[in-house]
N, C-alpha and C. Protein backbone atom coordinates (compact mmCIF):
# COMPACT_ATOMS: atom_id res chain seq x y z
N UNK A 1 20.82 3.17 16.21
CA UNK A 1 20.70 4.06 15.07
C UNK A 1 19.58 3.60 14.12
N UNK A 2 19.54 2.29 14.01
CA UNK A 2 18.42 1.58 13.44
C UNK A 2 17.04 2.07 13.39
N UNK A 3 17.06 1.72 15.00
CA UNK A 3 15.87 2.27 15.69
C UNK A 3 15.52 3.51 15.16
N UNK A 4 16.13 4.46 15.49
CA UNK A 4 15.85 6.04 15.05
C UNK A 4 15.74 6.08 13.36
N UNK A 5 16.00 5.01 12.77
CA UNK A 5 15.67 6.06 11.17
C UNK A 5 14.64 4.76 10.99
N UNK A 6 14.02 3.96 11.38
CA UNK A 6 12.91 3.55 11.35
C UNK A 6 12.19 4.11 11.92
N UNK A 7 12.06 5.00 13.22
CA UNK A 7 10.76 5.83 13.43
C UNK A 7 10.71 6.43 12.67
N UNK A 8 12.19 7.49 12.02
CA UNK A 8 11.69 8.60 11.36
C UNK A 8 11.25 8.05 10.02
N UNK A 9 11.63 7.33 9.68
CA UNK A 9 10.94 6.65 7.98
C UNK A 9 8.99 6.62 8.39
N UNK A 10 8.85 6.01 9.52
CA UNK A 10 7.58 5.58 10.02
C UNK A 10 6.68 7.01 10.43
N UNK A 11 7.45 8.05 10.78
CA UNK A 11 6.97 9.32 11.20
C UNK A 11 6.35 10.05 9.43
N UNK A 12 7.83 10.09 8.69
CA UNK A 12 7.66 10.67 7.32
C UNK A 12 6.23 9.66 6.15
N UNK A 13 6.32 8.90 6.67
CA UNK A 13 5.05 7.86 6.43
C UNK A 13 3.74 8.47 6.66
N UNK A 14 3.79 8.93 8.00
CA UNK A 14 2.87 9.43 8.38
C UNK A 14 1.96 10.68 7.68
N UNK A 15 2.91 11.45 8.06
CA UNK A 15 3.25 13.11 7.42
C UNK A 15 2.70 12.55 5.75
N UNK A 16 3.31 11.93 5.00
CA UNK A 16 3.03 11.95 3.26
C UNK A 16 1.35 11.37 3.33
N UNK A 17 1.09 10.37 4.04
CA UNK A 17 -0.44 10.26 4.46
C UNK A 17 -1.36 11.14 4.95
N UNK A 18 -0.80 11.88 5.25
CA UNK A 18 -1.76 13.15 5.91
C UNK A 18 -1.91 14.30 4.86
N UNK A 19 -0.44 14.18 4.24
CA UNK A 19 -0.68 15.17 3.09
C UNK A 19 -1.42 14.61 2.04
N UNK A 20 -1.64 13.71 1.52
CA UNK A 20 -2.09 13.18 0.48
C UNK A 20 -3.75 13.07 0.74
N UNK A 21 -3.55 12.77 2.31
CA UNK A 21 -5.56 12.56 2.54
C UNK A 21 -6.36 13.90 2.39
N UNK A 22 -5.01 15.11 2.93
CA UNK A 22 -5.96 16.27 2.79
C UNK A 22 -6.01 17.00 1.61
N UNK A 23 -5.38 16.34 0.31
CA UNK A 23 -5.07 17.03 -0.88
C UNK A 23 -6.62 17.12 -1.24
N UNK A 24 -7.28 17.49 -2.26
CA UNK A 24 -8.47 17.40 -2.45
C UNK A 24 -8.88 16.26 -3.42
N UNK A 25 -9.76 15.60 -3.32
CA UNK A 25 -10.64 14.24 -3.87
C UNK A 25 -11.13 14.80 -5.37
N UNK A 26 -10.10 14.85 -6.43
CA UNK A 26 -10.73 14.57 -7.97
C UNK A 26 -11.44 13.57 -8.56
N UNK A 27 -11.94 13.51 -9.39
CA UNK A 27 -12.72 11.89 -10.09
C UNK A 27 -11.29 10.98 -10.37
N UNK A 28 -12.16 9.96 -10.18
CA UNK A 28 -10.98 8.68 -10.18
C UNK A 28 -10.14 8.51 -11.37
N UNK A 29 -9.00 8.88 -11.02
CA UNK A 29 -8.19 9.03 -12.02
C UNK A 29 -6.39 8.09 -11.75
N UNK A 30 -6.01 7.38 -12.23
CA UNK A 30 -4.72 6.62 -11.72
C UNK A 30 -4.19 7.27 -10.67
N UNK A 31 -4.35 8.63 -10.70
CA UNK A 31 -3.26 9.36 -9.57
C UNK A 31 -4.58 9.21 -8.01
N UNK A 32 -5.65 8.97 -8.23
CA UNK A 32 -6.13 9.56 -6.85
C UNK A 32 -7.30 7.93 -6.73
N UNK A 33 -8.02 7.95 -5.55
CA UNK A 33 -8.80 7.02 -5.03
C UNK A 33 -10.02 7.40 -4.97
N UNK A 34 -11.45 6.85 -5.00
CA UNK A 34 -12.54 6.82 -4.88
C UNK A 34 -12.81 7.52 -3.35
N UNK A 35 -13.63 8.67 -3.49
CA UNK A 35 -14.09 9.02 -2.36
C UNK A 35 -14.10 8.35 -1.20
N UNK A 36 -14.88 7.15 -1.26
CA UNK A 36 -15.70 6.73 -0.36
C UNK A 36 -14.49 5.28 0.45
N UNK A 37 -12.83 5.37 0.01
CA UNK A 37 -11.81 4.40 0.44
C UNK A 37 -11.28 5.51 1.79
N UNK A 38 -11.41 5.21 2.82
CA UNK A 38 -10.35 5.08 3.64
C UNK A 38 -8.91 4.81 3.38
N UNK A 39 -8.06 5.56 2.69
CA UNK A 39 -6.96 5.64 2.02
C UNK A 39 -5.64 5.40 3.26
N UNK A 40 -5.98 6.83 4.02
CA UNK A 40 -5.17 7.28 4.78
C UNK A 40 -5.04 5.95 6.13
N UNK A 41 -6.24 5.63 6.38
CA UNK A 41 -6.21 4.39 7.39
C UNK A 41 -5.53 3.34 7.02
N UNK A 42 -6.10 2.90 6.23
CA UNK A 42 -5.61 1.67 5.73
C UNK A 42 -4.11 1.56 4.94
N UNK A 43 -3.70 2.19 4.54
CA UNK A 43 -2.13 2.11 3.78
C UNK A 43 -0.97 2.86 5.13
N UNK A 44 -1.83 4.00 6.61
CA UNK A 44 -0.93 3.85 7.10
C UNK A 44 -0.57 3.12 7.60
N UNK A 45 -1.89 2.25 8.29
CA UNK A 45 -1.40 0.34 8.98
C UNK A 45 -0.28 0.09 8.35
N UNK A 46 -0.55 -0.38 7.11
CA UNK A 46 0.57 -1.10 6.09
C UNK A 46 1.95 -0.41 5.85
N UNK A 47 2.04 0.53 5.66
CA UNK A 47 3.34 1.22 5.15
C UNK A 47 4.21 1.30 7.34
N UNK A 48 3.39 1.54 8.24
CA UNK A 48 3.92 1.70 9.30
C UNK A 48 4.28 0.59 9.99
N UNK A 49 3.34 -0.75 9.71
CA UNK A 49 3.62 -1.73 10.59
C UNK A 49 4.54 -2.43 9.27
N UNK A 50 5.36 -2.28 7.90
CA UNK A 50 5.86 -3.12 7.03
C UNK A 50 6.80 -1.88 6.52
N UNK A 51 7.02 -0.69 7.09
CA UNK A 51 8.37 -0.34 7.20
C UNK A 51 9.39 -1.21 7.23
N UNK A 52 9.97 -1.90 8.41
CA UNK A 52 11.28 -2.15 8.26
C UNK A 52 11.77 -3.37 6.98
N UNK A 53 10.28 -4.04 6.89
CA UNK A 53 10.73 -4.89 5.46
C UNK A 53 11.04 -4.09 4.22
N UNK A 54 9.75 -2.98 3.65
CA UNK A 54 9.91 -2.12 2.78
C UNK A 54 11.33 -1.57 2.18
N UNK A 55 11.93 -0.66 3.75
CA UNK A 55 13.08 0.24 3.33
C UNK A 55 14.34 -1.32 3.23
N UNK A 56 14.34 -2.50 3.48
CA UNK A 56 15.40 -3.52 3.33
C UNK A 56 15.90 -3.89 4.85
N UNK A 57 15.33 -3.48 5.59
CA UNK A 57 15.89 -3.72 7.53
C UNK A 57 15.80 -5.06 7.78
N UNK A 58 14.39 -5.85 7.41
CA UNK A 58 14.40 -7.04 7.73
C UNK A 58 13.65 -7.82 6.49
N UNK A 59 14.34 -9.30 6.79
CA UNK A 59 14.96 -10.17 5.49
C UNK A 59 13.25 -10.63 4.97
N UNK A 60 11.83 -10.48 5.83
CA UNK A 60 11.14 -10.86 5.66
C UNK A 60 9.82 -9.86 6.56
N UNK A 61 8.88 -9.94 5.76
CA UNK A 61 7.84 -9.05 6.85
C UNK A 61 7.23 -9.78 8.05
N UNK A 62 6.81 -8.81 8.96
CA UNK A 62 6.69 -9.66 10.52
C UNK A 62 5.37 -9.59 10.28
N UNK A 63 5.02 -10.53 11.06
CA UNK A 63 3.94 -10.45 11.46
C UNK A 63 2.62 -9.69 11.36
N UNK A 64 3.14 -8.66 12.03
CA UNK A 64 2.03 -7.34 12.09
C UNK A 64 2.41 -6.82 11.00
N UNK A 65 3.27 -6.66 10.23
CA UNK A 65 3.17 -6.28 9.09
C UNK A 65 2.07 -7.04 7.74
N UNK A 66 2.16 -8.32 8.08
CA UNK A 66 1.29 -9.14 7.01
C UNK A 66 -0.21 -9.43 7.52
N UNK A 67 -0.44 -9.11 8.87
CA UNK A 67 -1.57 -8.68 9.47
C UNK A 67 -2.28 -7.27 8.77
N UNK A 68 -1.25 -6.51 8.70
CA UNK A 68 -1.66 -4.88 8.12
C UNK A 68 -2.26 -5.32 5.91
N UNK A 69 -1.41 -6.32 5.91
CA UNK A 69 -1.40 -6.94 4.32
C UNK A 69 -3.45 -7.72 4.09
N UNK A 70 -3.04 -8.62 5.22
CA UNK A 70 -4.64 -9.03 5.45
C UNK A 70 -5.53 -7.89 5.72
N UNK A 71 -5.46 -6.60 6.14
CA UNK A 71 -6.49 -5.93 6.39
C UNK A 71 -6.59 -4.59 5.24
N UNK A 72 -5.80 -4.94 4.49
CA UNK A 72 -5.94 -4.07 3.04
C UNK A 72 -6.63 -5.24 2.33
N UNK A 73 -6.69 -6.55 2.65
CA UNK A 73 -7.37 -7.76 2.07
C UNK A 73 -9.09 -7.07 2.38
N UNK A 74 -8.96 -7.57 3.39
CA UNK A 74 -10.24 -6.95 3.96
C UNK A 74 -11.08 -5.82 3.58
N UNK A 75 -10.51 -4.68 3.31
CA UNK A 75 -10.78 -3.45 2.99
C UNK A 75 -11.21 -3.46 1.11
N UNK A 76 -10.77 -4.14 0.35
CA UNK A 76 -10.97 -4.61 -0.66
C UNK A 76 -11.61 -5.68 -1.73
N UNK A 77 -13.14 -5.49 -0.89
CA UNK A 77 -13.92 -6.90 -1.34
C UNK A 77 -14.40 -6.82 -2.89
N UNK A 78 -14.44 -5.71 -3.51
CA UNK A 78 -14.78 -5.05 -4.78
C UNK A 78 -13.69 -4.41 -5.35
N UNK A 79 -14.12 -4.81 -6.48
CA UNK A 79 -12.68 -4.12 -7.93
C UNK A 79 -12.30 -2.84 -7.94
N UNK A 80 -14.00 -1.61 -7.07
CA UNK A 80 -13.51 -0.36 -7.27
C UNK A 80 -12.90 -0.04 -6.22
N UNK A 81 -12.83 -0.74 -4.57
CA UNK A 81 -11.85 -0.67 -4.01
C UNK A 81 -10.75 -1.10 -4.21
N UNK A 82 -10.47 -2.37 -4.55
CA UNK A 82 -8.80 -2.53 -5.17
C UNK A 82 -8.05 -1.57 -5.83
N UNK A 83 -9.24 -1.24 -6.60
CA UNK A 83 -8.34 0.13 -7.55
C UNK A 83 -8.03 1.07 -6.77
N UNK A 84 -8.85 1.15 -5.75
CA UNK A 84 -8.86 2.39 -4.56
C UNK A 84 -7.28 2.19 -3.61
N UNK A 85 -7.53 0.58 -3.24
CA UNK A 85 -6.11 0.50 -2.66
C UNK A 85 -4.99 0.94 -3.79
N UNK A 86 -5.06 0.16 -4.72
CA UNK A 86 -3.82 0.52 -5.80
C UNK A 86 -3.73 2.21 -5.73
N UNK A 87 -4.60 2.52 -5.81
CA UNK A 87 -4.15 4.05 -6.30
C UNK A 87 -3.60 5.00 -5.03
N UNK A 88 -4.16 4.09 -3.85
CA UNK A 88 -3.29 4.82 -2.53
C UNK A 88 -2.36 4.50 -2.65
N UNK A 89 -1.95 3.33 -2.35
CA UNK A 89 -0.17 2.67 -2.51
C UNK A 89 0.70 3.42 -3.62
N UNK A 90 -0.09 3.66 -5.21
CA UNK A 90 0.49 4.47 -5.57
C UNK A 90 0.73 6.07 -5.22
N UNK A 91 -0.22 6.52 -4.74
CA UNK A 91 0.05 7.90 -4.51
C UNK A 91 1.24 7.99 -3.17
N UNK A 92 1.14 7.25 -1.91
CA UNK A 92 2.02 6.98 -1.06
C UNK A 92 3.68 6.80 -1.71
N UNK A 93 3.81 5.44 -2.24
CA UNK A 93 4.94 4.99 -2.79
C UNK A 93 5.61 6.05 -3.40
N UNK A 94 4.58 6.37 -4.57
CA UNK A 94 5.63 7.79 -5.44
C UNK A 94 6.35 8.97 -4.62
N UNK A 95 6.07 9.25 -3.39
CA UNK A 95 6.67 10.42 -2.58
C UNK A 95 7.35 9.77 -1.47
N UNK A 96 7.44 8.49 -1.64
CA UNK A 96 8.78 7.84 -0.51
C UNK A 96 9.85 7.08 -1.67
N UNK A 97 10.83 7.47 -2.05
CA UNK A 97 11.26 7.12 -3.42
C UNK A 97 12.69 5.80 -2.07
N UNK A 98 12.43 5.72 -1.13
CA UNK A 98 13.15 5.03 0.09
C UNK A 98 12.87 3.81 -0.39
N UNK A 99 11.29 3.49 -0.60
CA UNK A 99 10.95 2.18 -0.32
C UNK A 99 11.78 1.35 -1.43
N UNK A 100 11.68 -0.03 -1.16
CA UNK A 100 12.50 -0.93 -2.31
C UNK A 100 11.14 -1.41 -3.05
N UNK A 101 11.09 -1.40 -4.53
CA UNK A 101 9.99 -1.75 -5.18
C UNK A 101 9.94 -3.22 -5.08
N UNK A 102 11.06 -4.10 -4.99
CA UNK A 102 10.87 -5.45 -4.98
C UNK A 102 9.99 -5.75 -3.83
N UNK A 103 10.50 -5.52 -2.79
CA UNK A 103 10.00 -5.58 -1.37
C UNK A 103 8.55 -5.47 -1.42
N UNK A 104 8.29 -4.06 -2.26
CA UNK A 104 6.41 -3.76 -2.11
C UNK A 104 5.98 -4.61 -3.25
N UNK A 105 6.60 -5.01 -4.00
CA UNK A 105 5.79 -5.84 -5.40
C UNK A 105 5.53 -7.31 -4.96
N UNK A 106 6.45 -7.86 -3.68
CA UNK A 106 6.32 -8.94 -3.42
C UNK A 106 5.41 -9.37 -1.64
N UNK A 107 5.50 -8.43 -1.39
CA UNK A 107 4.56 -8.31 -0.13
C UNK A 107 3.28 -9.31 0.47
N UNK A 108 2.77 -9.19 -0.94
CA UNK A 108 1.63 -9.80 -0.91
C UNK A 108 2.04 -11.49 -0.74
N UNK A 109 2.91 -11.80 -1.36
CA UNK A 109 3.21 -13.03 -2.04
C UNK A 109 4.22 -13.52 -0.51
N UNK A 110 5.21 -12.59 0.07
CA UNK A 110 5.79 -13.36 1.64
C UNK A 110 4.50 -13.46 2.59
N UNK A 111 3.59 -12.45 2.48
CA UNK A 111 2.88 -12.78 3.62
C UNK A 111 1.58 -14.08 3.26
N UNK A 112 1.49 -14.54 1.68
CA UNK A 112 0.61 -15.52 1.11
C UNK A 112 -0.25 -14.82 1.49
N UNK A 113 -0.89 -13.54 0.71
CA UNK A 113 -2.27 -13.33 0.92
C UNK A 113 -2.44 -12.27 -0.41
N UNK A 114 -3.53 -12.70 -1.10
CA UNK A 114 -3.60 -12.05 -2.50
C UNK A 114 -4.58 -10.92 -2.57
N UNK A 115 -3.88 -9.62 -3.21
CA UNK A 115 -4.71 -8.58 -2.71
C UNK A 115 -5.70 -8.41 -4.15
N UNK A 116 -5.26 -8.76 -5.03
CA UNK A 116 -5.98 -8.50 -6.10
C UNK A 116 -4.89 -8.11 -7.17
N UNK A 117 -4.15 -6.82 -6.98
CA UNK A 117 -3.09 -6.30 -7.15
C UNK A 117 -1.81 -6.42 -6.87
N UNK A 118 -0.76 -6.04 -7.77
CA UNK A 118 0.15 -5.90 -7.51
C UNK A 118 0.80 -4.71 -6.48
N UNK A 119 1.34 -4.42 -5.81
CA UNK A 119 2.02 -3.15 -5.39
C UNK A 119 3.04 -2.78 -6.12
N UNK A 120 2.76 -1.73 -6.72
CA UNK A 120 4.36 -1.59 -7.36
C UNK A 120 3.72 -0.22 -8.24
N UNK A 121 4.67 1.01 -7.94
CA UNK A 121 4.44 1.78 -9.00
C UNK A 121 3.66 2.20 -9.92
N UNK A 122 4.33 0.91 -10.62
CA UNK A 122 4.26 0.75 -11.97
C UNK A 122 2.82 0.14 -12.46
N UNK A 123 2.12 -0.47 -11.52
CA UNK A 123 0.82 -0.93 -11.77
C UNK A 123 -0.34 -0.30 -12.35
N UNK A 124 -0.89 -0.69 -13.21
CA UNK A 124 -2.40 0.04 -13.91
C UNK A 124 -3.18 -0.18 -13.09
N UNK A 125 -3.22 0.80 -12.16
CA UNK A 125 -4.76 0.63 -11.12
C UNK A 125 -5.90 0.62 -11.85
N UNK A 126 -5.92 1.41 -12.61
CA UNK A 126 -7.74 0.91 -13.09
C UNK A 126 -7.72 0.10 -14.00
N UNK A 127 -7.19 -0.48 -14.56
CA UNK A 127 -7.11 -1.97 -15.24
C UNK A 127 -7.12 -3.46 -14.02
N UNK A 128 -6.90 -3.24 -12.67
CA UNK A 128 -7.00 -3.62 -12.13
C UNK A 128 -8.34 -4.84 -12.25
N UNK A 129 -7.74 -6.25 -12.30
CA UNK A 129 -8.83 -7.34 -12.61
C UNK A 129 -10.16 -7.28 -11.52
N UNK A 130 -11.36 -7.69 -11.87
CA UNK A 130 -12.20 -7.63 -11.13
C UNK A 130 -12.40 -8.75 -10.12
N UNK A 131 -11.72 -10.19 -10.59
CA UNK A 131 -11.50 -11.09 -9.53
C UNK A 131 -10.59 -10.57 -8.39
N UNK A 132 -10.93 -11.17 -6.93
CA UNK A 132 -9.50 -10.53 -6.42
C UNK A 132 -8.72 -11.82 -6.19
N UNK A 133 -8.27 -12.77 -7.35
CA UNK A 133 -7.60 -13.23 -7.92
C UNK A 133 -6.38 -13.22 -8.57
N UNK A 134 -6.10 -12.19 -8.94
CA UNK A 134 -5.14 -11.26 -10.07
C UNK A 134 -5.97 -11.72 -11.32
N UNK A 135 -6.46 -12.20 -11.77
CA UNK A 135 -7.08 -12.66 -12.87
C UNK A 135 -6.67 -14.47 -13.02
N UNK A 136 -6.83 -14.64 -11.91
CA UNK A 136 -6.38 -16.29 -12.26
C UNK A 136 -7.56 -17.12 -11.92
N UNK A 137 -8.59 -16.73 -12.03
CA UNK A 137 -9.86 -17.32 -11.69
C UNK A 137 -11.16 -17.46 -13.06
């Protein structure tokens, strides 16, 4: 049973990424991302391969999940992409109200790899520090 409402969490993942990539591209505004981010790629890695930690299934993220964490690393060598990631994760997160916010706020921090940002909601993407530090540099 497991099995089956983790695909479908992983399917509906999908689906809210597809809707969100084809919504139309406004100026950068907290709710939306910079043209030029690969939104839809990169946060579905993450949200699909860090499902079962997200919704509470498992006690810690696997592997390929913190692999998917390193390659939102990757994708984010500049502040206006961080903001770009932040503002996907936010636009994603807000229409899966499933996920556990602890889980996504701490993500970064089980898999030891610092995105710049926090995940969480609640985060000021465009206040977002320009180190990708969090500002501890």
């Amino acid at each position: 049973m497991k099995k089956v409402f983790v695909t479908f969490v992983a399917l509906l993942v999908v689906f809210v990424l597809t809707v969100t990539a084809s919504e139309s591209k406004p100026p950068v505004t907290t709710n939306s991302a910079p043209n030029d981010y690969n939104c839809s790629q990169v946060m579905n890695n993450l949200f699909v391969s860090c499902v079962d930690y997200l919704i509470g299934g498992d006690a810690v993220p696997s592997g390929v999940c913190c692999q998917s964490v390193n390659a939102v690393k990757a994708s984010t060598q500049t502040q206006i992409q961080r903001v770009a990631a932040c503002m996907c994760y936010y636009n994603v997160a807000t229409k899966l109200p499933f996920l556990l916010e602890d889980r996504a706020g701490s993500l970064s921090i089980s898999c030891a790899v610092d995105l710049g940002f926090i995940m969480s909601a609640n985060t000021d993407c465009v206040n977002v520090p320009v180190s990708s530090r969090q500002g501890r540099e």
